[in-house]
PDB file of N, CA and C in Angstrom:
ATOM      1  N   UNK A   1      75.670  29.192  50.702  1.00  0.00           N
ATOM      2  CA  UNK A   1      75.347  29.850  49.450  1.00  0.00           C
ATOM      3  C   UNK A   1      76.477  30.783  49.048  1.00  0.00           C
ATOM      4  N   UNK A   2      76.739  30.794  47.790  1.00  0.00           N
ATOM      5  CA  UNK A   2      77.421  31.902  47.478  1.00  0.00           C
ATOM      6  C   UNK A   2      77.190  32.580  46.394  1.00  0.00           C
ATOM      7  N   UNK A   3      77.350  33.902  46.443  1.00  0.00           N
ATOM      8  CA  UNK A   3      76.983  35.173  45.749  1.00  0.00           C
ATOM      9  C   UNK A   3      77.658  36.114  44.393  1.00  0.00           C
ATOM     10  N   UNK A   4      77.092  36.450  43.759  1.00  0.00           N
ATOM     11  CA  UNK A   4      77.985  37.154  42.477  1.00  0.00           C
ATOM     12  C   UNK A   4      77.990  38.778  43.444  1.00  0.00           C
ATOM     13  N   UNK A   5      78.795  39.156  42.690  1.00  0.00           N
ATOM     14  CA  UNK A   5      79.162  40.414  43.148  1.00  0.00           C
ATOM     15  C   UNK A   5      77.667  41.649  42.013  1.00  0.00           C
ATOM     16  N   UNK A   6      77.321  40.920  41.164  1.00  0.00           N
ATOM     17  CA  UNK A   6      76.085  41.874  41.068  1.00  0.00           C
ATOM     18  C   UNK A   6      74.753  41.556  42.084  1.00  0.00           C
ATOM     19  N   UNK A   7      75.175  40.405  42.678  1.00  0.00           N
ATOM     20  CA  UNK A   7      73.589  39.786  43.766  1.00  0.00           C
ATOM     21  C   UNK A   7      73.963  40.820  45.017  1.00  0.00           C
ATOM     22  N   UNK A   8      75.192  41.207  45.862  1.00  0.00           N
ATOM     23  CA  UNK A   8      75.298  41.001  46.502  1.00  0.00           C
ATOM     24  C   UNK A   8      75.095  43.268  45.876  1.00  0.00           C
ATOM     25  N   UNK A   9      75.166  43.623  45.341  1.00  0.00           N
ATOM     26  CA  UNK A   9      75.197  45.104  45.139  1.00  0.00           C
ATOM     27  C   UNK A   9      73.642  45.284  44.507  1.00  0.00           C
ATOM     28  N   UNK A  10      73.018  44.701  44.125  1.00  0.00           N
ATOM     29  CA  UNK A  10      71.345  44.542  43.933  1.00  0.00           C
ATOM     30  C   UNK A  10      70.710  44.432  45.202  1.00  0.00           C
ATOM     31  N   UNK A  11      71.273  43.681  45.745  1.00  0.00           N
ATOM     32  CA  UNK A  11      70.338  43.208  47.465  1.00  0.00           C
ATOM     33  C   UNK A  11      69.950  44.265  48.346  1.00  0.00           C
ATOM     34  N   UNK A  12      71.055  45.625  47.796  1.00  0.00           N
ATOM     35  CA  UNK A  12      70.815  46.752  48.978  1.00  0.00           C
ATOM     36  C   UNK A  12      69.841  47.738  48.509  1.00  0.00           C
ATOM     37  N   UNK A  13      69.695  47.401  47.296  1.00  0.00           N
ATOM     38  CA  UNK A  13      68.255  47.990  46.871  1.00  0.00           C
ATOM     39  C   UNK A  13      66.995  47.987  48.194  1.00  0.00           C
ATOM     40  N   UNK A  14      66.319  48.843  48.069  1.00  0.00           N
ATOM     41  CA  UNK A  14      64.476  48.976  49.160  1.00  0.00           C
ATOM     42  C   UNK A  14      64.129  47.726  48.962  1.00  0.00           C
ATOM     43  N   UNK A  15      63.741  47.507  47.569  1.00  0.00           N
ATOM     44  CA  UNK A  15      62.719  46.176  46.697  1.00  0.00           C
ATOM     45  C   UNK A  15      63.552  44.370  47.103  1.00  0.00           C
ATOM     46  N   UNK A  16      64.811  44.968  47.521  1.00  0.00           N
ATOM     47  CA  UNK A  16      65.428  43.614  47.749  1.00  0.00           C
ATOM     48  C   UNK A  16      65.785  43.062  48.485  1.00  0.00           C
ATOM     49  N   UNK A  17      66.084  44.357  50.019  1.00  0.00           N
ATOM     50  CA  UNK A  17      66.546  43.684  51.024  1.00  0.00           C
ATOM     51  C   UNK A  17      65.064  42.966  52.192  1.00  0.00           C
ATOM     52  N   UNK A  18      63.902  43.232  51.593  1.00  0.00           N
ATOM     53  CA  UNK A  18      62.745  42.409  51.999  1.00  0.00           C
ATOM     54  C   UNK A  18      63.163  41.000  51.830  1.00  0.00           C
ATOM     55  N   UNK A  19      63.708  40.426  50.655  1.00  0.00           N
ATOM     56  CA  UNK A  19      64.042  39.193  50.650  1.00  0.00           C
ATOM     57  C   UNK A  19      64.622  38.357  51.429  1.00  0.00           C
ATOM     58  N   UNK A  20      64.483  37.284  52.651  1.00  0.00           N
ATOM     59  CA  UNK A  20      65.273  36.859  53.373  1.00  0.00           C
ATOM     60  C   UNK A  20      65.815  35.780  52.619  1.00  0.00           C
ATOM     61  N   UNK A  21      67.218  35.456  52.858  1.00  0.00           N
ATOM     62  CA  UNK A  21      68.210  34.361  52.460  1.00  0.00           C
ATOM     63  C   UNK A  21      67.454  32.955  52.488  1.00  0.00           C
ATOM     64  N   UNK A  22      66.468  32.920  53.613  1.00  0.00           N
ATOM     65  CA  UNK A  22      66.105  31.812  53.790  1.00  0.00           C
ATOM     66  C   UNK A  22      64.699  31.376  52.398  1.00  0.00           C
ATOM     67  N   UNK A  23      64.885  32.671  52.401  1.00  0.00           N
ATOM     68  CA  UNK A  23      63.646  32.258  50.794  1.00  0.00           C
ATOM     69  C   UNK A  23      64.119  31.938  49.522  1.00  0.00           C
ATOM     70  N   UNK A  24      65.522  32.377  49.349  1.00  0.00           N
ATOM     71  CA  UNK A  24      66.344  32.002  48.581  1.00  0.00           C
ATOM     72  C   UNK A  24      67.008  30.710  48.788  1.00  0.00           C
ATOM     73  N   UNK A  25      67.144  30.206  49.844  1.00  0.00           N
ATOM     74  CA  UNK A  25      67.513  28.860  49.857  1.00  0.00           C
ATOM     75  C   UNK A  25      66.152  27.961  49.741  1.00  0.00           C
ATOM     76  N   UNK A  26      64.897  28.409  50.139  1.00  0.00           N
ATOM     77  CA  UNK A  26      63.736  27.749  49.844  1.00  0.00           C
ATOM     78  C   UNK A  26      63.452  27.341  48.451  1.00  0.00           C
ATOM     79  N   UNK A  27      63.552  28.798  47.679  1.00  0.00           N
ATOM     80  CA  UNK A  27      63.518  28.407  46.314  1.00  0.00           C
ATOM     81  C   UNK A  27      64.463  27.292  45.990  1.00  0.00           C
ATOM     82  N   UNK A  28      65.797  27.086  46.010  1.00  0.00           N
ATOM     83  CA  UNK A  28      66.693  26.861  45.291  1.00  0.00           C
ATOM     84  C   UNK A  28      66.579  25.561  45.778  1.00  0.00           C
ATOM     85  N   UNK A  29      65.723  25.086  46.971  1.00  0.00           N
ATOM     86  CA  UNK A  29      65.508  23.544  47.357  1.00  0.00           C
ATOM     87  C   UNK A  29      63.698  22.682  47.207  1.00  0.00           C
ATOM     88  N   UNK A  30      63.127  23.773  46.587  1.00  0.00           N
ATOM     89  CA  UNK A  30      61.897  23.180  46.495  1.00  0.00           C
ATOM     90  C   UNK A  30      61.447  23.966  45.088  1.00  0.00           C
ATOM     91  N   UNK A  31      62.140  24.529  43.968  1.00  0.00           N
ATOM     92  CA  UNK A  31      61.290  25.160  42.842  1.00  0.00           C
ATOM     93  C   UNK A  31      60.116  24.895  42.719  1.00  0.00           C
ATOM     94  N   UNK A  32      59.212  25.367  42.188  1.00  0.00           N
ATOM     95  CA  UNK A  32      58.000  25.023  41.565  1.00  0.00           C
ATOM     96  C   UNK A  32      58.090  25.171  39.862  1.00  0.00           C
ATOM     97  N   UNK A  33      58.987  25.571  39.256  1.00  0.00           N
ATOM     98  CA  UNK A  33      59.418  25.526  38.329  1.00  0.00           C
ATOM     99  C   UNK A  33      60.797  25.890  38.041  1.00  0.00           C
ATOM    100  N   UNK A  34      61.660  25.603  36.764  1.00  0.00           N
ATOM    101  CA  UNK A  34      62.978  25.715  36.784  1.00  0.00           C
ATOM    102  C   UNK A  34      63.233  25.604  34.889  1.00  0.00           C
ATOM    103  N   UNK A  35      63.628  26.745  34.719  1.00  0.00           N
ATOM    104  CA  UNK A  35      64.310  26.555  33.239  1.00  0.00           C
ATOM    105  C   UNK A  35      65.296  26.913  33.245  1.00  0.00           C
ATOM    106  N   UNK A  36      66.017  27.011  32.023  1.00  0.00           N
ATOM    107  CA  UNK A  36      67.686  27.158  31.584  1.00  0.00           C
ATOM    108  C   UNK A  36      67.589  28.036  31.007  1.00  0.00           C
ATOM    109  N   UNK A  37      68.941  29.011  30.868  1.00  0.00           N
ATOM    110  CA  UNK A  37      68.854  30.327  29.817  1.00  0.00           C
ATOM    111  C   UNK A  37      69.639  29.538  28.875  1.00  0.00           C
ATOM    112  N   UNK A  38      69.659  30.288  27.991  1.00  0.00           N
ATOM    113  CA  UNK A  38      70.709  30.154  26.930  1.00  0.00           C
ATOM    114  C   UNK A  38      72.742  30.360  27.696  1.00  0.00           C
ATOM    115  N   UNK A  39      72.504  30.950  28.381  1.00  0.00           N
ATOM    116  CA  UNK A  39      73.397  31.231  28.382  1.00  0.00           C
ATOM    117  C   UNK A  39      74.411  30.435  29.851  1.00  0.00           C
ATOM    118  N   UNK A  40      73.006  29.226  30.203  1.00  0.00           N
ATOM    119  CA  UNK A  40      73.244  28.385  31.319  1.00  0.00           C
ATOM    120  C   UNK A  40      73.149  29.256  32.644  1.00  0.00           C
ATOM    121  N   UNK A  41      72.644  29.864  32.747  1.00  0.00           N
ATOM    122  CA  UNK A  41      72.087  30.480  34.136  1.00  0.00           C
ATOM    123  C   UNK A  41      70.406  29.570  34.457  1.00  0.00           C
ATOM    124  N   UNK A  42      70.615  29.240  35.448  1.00  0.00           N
ATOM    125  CA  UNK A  42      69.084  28.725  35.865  1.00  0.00           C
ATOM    126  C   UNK A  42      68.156  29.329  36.700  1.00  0.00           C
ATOM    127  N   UNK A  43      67.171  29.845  35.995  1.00  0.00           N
ATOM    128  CA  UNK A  43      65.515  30.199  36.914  1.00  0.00           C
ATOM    129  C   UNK A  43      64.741  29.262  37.619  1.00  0.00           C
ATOM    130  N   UNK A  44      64.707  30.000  38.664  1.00  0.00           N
ATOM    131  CA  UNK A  44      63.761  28.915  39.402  1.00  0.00           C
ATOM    132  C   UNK A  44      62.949  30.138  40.519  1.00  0.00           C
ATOM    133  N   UNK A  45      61.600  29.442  40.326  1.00  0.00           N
ATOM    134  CA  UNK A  45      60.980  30.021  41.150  1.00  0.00           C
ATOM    135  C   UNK A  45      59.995  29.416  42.037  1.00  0.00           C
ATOM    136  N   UNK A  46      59.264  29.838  43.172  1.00  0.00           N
ATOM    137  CA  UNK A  46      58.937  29.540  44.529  1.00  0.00           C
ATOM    138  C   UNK A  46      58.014  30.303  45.208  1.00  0.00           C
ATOM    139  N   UNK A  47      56.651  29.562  45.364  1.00  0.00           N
ATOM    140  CA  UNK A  47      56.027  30.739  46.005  1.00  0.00           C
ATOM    141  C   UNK A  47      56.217  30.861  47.710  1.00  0.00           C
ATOM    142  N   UNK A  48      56.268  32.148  47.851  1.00  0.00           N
ATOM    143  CA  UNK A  48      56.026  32.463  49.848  1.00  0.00           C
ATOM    144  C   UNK A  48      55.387  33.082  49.994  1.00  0.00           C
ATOM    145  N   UNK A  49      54.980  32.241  50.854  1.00  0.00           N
ATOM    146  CA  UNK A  49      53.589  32.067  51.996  1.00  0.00           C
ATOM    147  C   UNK A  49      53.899  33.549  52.780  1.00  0.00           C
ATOM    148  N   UNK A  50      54.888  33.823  53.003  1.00  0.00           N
ATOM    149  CA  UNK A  50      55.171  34.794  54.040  1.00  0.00           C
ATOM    150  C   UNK A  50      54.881  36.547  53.041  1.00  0.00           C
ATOM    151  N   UNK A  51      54.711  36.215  51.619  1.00  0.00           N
ATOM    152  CA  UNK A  51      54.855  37.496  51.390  1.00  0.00           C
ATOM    153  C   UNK A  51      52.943  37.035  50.666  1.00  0.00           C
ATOM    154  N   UNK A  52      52.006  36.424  50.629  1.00  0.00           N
ATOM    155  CA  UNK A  52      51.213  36.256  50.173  1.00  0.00           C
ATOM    156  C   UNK A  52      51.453  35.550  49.313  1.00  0.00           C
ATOM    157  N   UNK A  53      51.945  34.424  49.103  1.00  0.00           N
ATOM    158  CA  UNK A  53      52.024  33.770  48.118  1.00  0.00           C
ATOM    159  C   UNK A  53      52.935  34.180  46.786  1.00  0.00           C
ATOM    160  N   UNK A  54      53.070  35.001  47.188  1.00  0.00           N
ATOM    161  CA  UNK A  54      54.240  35.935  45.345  1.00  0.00           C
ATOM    162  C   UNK A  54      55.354  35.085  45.330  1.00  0.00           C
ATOM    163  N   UNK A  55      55.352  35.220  43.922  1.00  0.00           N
ATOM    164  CA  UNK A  55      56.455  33.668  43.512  1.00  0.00           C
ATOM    165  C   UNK A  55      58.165  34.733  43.621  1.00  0.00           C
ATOM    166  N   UNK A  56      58.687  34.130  44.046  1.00  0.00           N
ATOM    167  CA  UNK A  56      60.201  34.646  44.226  1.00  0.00           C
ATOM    168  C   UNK A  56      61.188  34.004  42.988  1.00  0.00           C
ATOM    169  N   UNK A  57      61.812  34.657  42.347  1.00  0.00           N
ATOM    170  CA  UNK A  57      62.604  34.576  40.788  1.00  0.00           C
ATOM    171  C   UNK A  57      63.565  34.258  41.577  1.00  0.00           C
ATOM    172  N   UNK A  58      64.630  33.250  41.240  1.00  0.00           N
ATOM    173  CA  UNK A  58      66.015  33.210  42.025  1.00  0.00           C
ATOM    174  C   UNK A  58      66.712  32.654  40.646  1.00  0.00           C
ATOM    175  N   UNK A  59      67.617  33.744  40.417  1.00  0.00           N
ATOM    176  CA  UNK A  59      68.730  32.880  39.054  1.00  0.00           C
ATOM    177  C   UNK A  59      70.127  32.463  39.550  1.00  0.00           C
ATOM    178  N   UNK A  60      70.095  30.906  39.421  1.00  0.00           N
ATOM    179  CA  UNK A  60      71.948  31.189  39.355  1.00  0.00           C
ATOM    180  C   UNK A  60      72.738  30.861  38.470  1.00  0.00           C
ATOM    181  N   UNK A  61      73.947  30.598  38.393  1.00  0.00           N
ATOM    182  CA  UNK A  61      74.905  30.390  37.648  1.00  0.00           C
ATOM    183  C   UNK A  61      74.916  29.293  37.183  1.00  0.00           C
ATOM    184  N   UNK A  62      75.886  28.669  36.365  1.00  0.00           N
ATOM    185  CA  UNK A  62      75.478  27.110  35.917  1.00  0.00           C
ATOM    186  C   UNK A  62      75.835  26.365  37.075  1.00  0.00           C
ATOM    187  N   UNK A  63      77.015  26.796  37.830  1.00  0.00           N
ATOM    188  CA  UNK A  63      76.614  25.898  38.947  1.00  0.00           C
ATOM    189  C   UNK A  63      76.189  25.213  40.178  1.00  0.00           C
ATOM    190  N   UNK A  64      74.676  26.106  39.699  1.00  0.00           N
ATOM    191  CA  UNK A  64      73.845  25.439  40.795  1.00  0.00           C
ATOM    192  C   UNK A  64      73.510  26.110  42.038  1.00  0.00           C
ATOM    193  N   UNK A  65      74.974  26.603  42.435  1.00  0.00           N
ATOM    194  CA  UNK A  65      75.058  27.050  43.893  1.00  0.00           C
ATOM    195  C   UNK A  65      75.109  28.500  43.694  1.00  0.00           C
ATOM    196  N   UNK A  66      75.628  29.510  42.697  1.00  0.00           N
ATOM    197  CA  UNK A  66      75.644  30.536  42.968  1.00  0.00           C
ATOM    198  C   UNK A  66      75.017  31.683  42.904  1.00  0.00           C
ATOM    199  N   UNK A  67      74.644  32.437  43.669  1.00  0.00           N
ATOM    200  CA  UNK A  67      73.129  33.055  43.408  1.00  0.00           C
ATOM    201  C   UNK A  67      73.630  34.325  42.652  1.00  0.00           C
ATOM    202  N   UNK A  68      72.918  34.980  41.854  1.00  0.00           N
ATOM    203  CA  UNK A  68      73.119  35.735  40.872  1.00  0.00           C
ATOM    204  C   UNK A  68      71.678  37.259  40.948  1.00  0.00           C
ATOM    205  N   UNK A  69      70.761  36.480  41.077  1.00  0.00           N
ATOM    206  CA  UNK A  69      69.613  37.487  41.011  1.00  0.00           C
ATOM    207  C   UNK A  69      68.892  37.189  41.980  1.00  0.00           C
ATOM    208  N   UNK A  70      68.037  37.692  42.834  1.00  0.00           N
ATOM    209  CA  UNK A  70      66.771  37.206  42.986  1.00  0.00           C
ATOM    210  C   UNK A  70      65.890  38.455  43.363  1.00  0.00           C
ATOM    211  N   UNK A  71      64.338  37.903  43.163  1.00  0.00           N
ATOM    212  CA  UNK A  71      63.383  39.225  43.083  1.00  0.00           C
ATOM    213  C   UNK A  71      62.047  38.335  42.932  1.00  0.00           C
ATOM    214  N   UNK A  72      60.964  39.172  43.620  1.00  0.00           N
ATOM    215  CA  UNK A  72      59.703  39.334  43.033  1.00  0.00           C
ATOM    216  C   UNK A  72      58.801  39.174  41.861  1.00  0.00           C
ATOM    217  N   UNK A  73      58.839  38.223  41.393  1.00  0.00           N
ATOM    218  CA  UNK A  73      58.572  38.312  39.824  1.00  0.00           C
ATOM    219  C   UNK A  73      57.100  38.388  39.170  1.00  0.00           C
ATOM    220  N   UNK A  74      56.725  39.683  39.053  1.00  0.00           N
ATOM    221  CA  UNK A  74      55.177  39.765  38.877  1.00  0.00           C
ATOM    222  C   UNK A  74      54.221  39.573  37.778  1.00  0.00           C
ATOM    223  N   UNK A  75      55.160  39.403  36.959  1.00  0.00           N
ATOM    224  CA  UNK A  75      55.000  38.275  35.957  1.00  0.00           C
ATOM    225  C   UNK A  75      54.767  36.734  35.896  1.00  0.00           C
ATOM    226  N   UNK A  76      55.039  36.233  36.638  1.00  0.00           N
ATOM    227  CA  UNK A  76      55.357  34.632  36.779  1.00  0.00           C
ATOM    228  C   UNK A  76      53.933  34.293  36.791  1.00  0.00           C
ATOM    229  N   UNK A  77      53.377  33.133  36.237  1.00  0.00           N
ATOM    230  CA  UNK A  77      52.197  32.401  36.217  1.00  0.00           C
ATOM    231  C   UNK A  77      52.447  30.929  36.537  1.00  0.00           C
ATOM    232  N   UNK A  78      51.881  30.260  37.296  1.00  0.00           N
ATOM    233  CA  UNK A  78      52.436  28.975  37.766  1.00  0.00           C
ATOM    234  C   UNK A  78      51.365  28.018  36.254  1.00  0.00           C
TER     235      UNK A  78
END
């Protein structure tokens, strides 16, 4: 995986370093849903089992591989 330099200065946040890598590669290999921004960044999100089911937001770049955001999204409705 590789990282933007705002993923990697977000992550040390309280709220973010709960996130393990491996949930981020979960998402990014099994979405349960996936749209496009305008601006070609892609959402995709994933629920884990490990945090109760809460769907995990993972955005990346257009291509594919680079992770950009990810978080908790308590918004999300499947």
């Amino acid at each position: 995986m590789k990282f933007t330099q705002y993923f990697l200065a977000t992550r040390q946040r309280p709220d973010r370093l709960i996130i393990h890598l491996e949930w981020i590669e979960y998402t990014m290999n099994n979405p349960l849903k996936e749209e496009i921004q305008t601006d070609g960044r892609i959402k995709l999100w994933a629920s884990i089992p490990e945090m109760e089911g809460r769907y995990l937001r993972v955005v990346l770049l257009s291509d594919r591989e680079t992770v950009h955001n990810a978080f908790f999204d308590r918004s999300f409705k499947p």
